[in-house]
PDB file of N, CA and C in Angstrom:
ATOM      1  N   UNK A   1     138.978  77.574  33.979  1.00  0.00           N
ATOM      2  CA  UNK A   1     138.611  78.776  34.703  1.00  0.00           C
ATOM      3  C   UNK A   1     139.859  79.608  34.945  1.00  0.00           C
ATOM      4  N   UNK A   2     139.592  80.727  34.819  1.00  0.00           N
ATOM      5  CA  UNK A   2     141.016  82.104  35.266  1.00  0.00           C
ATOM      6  C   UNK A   2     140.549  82.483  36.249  1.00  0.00           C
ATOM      7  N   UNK A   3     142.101  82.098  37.388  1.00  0.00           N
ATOM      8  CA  UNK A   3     141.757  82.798  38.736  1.00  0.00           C
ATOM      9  C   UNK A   3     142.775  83.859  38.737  1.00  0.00           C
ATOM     10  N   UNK A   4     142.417  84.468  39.162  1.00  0.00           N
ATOM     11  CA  UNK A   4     144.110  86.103  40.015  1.00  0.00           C
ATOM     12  C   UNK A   4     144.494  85.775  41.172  1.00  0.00           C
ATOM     13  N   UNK A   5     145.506  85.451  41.497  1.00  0.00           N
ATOM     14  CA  UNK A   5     146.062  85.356  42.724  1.00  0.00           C
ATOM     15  C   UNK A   5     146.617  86.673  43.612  1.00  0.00           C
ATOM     16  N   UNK A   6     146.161  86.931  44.730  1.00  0.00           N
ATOM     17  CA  UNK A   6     146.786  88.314  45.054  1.00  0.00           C
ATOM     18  C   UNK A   6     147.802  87.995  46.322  1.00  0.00           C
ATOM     19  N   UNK A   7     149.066  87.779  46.112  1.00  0.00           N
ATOM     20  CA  UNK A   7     149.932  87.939  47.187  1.00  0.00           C
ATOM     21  C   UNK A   7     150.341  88.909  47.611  1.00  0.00           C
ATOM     22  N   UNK A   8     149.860  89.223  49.022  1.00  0.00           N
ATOM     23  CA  UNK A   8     150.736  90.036  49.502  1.00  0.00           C
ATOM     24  C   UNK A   8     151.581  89.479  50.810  1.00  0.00           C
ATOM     25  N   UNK A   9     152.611  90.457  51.547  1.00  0.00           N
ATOM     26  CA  UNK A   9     153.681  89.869  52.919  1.00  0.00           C
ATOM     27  C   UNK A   9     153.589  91.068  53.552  1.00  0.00           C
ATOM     28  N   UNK A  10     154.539  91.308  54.673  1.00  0.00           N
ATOM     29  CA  UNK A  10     154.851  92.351  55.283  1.00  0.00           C
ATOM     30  C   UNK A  10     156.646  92.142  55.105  1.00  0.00           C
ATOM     31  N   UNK A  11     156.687  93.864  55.274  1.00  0.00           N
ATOM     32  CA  UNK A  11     158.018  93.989  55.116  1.00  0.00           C
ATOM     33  C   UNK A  11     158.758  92.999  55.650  1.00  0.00           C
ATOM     34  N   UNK A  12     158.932  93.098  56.786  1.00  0.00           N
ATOM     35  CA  UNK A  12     159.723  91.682  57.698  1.00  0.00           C
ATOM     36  C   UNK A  12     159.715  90.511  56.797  1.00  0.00           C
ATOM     37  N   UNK A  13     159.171  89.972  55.949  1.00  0.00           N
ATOM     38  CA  UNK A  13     158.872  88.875  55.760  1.00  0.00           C
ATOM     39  C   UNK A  13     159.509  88.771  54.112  1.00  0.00           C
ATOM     40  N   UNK A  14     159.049  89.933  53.360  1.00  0.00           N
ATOM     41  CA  UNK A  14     160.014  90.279  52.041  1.00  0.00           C
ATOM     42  C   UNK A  14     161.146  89.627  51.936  1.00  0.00           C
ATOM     43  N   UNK A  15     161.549  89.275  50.577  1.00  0.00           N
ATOM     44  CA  UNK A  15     163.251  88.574  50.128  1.00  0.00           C
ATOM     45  C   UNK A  15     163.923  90.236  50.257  1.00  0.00           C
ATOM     46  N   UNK A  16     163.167  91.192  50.155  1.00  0.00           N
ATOM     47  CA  UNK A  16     164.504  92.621  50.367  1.00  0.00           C
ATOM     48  C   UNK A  16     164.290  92.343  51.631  1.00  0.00           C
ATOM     49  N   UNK A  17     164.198  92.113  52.706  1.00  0.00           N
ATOM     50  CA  UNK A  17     164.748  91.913  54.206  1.00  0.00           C
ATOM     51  C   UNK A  17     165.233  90.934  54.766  1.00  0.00           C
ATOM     52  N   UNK A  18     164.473  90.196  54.512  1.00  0.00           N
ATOM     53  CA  UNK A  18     164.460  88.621  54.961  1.00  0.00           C
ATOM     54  C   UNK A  18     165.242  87.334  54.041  1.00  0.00           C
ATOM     55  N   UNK A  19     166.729  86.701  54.995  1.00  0.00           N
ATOM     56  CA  UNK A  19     167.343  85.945  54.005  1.00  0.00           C
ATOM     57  C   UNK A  19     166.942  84.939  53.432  1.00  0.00           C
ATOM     58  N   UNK A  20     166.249  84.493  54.504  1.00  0.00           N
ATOM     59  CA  UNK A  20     165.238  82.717  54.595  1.00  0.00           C
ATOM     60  C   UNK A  20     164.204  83.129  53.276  1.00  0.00           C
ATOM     61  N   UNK A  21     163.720  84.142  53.477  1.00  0.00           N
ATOM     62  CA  UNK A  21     162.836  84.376  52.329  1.00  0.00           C
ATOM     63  C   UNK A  21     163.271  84.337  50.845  1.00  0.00           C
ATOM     64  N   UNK A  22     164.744  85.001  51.031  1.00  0.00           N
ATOM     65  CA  UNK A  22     164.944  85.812  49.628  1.00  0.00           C
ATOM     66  C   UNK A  22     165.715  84.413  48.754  1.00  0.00           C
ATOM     67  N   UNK A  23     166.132  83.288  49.558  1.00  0.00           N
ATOM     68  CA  UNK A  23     166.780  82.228  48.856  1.00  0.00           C
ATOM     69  C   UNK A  23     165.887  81.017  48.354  1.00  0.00           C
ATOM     70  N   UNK A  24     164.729  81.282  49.490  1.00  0.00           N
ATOM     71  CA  UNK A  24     162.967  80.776  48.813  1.00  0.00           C
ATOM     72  C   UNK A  24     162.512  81.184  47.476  1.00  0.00           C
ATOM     73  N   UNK A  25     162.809  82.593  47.438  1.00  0.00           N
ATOM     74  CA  UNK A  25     162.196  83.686  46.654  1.00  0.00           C
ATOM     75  C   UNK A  25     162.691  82.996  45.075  1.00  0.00           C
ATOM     76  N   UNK A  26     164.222  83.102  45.558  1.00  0.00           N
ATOM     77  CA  UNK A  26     165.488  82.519  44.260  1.00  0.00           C
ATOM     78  C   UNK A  26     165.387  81.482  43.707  1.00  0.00           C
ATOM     79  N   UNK A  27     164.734  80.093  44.650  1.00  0.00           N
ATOM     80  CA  UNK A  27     164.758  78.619  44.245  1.00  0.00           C
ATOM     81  C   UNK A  27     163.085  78.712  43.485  1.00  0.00           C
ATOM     82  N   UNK A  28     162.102  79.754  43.939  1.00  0.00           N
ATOM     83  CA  UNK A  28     160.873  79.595  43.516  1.00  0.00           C
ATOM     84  C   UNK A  28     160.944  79.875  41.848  1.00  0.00           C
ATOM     85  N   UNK A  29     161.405  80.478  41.089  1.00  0.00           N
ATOM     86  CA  UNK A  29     161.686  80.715  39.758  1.00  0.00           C
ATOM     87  C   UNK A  29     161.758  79.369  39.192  1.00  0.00           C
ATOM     88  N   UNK A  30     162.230  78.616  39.239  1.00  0.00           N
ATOM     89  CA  UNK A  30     162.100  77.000  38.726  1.00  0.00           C
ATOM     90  C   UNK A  30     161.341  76.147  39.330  1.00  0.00           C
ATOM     91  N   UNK A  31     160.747  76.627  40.360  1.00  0.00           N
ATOM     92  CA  UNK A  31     159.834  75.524  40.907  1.00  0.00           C
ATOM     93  C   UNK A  31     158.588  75.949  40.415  1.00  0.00           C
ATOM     94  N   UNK A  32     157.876  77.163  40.478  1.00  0.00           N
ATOM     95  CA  UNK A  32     156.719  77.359  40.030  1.00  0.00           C
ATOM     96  C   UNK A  32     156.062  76.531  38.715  1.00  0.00           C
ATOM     97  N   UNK A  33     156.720  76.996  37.891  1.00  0.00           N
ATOM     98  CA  UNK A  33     156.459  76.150  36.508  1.00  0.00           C
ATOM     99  C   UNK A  33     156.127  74.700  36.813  1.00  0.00           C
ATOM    100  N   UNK A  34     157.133  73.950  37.380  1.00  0.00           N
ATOM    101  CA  UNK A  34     157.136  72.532  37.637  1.00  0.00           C
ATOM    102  C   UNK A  34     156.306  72.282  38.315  1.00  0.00           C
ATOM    103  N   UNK A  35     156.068  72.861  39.344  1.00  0.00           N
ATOM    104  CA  UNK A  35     154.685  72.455  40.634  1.00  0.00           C
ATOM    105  C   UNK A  35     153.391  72.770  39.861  1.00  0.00           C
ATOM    106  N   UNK A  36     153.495  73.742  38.919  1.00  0.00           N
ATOM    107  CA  UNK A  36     152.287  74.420  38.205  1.00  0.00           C
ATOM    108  C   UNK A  36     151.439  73.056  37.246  1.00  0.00           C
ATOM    109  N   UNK A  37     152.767  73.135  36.463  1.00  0.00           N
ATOM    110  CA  UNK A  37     152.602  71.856  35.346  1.00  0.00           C
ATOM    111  C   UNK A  37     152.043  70.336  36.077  1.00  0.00           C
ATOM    112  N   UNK A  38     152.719  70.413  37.152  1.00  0.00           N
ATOM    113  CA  UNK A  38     152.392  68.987  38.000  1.00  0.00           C
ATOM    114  C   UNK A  38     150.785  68.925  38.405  1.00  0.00           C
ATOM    115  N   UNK A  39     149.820  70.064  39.265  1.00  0.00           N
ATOM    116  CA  UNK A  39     148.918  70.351  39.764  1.00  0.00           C
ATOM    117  C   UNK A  39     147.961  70.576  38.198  1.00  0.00           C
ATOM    118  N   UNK A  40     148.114  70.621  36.910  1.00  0.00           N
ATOM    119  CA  UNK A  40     147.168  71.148  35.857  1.00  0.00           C
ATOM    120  C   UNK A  40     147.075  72.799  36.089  1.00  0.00           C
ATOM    121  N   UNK A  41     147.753  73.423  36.333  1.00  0.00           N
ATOM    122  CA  UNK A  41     147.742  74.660  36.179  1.00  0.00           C
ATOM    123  C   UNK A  41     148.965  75.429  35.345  1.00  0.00           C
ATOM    124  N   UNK A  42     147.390  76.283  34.522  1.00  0.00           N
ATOM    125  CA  UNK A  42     148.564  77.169  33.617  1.00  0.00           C
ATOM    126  C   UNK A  42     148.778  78.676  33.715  1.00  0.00           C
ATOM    127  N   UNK A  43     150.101  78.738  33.946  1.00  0.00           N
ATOM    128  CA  UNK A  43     150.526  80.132  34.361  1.00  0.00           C
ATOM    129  C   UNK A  43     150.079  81.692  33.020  1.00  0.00           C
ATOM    130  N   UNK A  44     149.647  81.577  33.441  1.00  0.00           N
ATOM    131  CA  UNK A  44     148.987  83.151  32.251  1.00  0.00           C
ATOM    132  C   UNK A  44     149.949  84.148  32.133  1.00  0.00           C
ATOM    133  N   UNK A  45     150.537  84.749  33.422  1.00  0.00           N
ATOM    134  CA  UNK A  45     150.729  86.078  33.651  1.00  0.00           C
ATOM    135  C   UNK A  45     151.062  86.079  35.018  1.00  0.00           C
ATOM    136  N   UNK A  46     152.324  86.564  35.526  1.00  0.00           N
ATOM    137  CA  UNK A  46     153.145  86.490  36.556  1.00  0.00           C
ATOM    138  C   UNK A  46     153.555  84.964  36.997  1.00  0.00           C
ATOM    139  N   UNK A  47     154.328  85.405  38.340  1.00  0.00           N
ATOM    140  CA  UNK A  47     153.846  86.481  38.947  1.00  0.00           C
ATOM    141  C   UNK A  47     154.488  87.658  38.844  1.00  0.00           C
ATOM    142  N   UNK A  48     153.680  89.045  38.763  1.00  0.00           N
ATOM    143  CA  UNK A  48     154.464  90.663  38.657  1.00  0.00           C
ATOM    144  C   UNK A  48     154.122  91.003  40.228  1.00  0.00           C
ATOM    145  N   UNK A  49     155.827  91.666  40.190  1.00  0.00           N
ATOM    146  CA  UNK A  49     155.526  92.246  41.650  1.00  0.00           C
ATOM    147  C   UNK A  49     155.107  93.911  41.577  1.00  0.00           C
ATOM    148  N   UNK A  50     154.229  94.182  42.442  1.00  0.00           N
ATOM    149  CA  UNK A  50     154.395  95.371  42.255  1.00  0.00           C
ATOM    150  C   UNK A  50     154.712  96.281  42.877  1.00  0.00           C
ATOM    151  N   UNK A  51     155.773  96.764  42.594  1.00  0.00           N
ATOM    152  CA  UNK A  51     156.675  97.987  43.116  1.00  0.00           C
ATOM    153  C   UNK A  51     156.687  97.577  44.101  1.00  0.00           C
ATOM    154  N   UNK A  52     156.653  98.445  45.059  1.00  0.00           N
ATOM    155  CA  UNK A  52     157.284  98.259  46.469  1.00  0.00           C
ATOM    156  C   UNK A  52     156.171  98.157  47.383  1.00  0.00           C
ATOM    157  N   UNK A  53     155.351  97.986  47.015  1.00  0.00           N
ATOM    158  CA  UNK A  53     153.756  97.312  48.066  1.00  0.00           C
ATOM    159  C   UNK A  53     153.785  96.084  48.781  1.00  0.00           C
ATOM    160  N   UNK A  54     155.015  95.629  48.382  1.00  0.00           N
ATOM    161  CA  UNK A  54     154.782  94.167  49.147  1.00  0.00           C
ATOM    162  C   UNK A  54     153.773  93.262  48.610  1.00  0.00           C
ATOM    163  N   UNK A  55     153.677  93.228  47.385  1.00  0.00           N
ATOM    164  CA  UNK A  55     152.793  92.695  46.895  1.00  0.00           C
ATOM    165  C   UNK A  55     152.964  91.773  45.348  1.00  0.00           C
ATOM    166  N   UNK A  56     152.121  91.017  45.205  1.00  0.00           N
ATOM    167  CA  UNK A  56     152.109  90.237  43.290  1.00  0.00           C
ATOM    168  C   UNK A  56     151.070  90.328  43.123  1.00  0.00           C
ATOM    169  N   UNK A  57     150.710  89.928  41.791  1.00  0.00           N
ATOM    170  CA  UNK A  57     149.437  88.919  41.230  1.00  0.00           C
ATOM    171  C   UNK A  57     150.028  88.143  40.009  1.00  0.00           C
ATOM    172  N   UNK A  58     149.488  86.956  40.221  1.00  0.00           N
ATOM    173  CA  UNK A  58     149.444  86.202  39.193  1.00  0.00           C
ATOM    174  C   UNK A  58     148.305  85.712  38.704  1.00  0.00           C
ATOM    175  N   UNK A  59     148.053  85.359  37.497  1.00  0.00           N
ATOM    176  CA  UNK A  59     146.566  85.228  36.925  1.00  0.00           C
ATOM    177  C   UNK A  59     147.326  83.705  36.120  1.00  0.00           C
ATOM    178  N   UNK A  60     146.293  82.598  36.511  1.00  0.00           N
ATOM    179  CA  UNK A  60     146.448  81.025  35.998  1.00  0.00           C
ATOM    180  C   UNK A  60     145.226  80.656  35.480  1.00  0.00           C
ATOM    181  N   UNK A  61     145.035  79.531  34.747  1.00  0.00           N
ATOM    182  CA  UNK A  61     144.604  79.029  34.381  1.00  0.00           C
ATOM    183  C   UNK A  61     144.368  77.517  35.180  1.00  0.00           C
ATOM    184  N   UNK A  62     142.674  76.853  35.798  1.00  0.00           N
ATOM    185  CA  UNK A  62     142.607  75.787  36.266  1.00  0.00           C
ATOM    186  C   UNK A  62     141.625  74.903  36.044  1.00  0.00           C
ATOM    187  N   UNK A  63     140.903  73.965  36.122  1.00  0.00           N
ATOM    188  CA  UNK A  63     139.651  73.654  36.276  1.00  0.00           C
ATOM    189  C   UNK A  63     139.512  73.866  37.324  1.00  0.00           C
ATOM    190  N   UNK A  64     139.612  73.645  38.413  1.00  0.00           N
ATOM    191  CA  UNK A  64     139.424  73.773  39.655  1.00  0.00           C
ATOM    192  C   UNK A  64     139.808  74.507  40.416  1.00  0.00           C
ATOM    193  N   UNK A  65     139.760  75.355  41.771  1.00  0.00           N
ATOM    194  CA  UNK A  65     140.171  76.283  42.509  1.00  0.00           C
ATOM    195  C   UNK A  65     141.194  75.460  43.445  1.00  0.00           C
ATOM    196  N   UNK A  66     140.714  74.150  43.402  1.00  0.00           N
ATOM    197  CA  UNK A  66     141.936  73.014  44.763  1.00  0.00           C
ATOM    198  C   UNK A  66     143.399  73.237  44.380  1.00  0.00           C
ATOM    199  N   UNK A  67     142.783  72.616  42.913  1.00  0.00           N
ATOM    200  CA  UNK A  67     144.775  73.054  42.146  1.00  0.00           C
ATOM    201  C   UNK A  67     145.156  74.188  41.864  1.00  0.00           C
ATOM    202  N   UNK A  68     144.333  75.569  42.305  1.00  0.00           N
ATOM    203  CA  UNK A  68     145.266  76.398  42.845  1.00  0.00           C
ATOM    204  C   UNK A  68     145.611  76.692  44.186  1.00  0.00           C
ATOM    205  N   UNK A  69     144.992  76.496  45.195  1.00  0.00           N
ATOM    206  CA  UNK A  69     145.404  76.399  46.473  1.00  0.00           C
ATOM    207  C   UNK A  69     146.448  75.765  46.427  1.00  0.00           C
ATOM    208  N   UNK A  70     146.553  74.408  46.317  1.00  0.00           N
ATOM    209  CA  UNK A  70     147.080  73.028  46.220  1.00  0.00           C
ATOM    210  C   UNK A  70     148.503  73.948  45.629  1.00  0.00           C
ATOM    211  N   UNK A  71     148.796  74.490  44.482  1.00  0.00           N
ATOM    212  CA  UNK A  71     149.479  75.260  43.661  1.00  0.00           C
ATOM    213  C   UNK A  71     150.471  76.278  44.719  1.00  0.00           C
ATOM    214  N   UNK A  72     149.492  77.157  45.721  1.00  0.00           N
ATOM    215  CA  UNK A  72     149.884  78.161  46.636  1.00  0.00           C
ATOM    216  C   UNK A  72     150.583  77.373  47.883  1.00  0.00           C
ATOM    217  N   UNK A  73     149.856  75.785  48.265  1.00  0.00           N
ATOM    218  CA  UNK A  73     151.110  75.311  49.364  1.00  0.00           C
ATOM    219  C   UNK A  73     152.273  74.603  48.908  1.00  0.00           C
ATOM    220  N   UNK A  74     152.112  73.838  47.637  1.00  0.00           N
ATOM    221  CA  UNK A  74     153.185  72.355  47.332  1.00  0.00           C
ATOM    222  C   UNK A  74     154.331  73.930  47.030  1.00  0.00           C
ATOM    223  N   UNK A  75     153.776  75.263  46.182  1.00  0.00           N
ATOM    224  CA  UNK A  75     155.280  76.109  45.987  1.00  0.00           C
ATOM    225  C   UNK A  75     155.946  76.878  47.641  1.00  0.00           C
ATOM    226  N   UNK A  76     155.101  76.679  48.351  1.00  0.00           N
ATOM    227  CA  UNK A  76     155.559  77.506  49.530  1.00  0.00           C
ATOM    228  C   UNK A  76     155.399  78.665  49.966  1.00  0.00           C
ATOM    229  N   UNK A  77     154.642  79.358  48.730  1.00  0.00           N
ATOM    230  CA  UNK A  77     154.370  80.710  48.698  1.00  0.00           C
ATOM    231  C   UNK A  77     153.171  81.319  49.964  1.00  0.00           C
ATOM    232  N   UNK A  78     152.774  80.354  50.232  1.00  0.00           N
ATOM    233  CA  UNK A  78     151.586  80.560  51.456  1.00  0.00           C
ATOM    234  C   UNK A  78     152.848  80.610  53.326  1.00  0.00           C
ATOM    235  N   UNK A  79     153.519  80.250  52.901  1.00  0.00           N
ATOM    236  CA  UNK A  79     154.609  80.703  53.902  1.00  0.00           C
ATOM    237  C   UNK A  79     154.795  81.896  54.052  1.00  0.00           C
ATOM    238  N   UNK A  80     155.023  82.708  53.716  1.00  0.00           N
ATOM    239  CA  UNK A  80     155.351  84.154  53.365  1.00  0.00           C
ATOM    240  C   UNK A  80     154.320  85.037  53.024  1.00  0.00           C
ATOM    241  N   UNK A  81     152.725  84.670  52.603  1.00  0.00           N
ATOM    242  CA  UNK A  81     152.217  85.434  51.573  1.00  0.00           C
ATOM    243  C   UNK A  81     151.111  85.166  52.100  1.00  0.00           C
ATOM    244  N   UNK A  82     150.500  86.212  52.304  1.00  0.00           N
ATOM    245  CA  UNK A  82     148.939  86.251  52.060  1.00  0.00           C
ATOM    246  C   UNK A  82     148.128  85.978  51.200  1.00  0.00           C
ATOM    247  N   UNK A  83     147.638  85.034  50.540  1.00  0.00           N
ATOM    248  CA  UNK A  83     147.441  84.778  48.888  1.00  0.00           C
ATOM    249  C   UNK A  83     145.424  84.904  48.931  1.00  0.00           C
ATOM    250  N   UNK A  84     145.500  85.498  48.144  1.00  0.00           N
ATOM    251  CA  UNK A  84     143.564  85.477  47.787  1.00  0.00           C
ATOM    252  C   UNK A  84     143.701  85.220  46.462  1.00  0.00           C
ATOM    253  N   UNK A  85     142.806  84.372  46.317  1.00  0.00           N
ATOM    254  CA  UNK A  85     142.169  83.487  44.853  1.00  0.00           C
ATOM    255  C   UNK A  85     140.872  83.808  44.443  1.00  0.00           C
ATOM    256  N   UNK A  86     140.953  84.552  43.376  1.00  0.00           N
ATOM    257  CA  UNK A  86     139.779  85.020  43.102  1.00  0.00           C
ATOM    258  C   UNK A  86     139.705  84.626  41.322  1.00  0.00           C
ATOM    259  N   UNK A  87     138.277  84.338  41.423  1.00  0.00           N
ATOM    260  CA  UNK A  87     138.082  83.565  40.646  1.00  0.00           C
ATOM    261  C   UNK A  87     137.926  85.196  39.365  1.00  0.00           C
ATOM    262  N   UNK A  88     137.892  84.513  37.771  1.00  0.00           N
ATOM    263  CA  UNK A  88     138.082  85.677  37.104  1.00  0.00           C
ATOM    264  C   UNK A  88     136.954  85.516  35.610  1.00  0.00           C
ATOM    265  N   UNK A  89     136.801  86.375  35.019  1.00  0.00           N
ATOM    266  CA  UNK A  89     136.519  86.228  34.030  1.00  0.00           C
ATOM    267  C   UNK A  89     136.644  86.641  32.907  1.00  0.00           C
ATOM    268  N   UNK A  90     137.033  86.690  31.498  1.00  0.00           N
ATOM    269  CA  UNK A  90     136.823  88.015  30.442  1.00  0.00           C
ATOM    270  C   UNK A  90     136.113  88.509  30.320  1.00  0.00           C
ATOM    271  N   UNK A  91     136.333  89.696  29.577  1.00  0.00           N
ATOM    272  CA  UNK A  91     135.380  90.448  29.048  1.00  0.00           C
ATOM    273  C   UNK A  91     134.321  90.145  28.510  1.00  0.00           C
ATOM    274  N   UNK A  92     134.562  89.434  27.256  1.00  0.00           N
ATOM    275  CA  UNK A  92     133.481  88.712  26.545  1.00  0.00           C
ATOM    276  C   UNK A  92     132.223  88.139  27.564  1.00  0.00           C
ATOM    277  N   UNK A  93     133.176  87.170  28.693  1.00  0.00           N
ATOM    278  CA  UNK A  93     132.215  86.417  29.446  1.00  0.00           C
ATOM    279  C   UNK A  93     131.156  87.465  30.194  1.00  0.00           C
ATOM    280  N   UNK A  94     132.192  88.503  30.788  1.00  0.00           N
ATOM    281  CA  UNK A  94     131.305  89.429  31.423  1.00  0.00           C
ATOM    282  C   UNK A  94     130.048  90.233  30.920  1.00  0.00           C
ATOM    283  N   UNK A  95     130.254  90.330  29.401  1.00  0.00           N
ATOM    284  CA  UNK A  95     129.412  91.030  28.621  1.00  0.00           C
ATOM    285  C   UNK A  95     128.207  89.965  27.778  1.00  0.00           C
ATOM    286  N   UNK A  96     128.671  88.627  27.833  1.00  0.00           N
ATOM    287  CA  UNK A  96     127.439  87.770  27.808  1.00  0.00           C
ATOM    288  C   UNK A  96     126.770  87.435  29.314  1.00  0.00           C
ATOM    289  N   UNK A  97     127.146  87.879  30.121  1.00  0.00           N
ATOM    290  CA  UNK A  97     125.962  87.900  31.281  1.00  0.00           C
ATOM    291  C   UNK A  97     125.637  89.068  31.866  1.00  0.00           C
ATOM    292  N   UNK A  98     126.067  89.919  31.308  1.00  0.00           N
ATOM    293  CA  UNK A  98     125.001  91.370  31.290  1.00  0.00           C
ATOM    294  C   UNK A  98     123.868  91.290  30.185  1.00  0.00           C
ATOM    295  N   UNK A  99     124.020  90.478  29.174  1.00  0.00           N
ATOM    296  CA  UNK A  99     123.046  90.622  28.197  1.00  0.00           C
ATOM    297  C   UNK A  99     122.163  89.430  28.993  1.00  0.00           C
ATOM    298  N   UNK A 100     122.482  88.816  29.673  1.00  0.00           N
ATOM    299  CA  UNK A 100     121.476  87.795  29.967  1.00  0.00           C
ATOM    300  C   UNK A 100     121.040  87.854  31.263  1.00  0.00           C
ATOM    301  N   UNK A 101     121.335  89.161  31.892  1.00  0.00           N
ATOM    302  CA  UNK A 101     120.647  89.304  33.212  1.00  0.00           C
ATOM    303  C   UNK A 101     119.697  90.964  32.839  1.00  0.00           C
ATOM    304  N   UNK A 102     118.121  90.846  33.744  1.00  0.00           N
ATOM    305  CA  UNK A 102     117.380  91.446  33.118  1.00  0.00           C
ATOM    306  C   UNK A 102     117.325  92.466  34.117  1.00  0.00           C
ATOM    307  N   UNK A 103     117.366  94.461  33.565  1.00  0.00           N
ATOM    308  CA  UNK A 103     118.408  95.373  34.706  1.00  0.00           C
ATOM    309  C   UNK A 103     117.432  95.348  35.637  1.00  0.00           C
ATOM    310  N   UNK A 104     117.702  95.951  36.518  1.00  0.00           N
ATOM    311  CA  UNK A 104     117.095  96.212  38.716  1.00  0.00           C
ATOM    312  C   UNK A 104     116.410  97.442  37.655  1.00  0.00           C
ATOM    313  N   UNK A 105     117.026  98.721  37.113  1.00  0.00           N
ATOM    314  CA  UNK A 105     115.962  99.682  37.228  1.00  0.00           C
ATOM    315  C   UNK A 105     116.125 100.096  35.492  1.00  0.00           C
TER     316      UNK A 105
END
């Protein structure tokens, strides 16, 4: 299953403000992968930050939604981050269950 992860923080809490954060921020680059790989999760895409919103997403790969939670505390990122997990789908998938749902009008 592909989930999107949406992190966001508040300024205060940012590696551009915050030191505790920003040396978290620094050690998280090698840990992600490893905690990822450890939990069965595969990193797709990010995480990208974007611009200056205070914000990411990353999009993984799981069977399960635990090992991404599980994913969001063992890295630490739930310290700092507001994280929503939302579950995802392709296109393709999306367009075989429009053909198989029958329309409202």
């Amino acid at each position: 299953m592909l989930f999107v992860l949406t992190a966001t923080h508040p300024p205060d809490q940012c590696p551009t403000s915050n030191s505790k954060i920003r040396n978290q921020f620094k050690a998280s680059s090698t840990e992600l992968p490893k905690v990822a790989k450890k939990l069965g999760v595969k990193l797709i895409a990010g995480p990208l930050i974007l611009g200056s919103e205070h914000e990411s997403i990353t999009i993984v790969e799981a069977d399960q939604v635990k090992s991404v939670r599980d994913f969001t505390v063992q890295t630490g990122l739930v310290q700092w981050n507001s994280i929503r997990i939302s579950p995802a789908i392709t296109m393709e998938e999306g367009q075989k269950e429009v053909e198989d749902l029958k329309p409202l009008y």
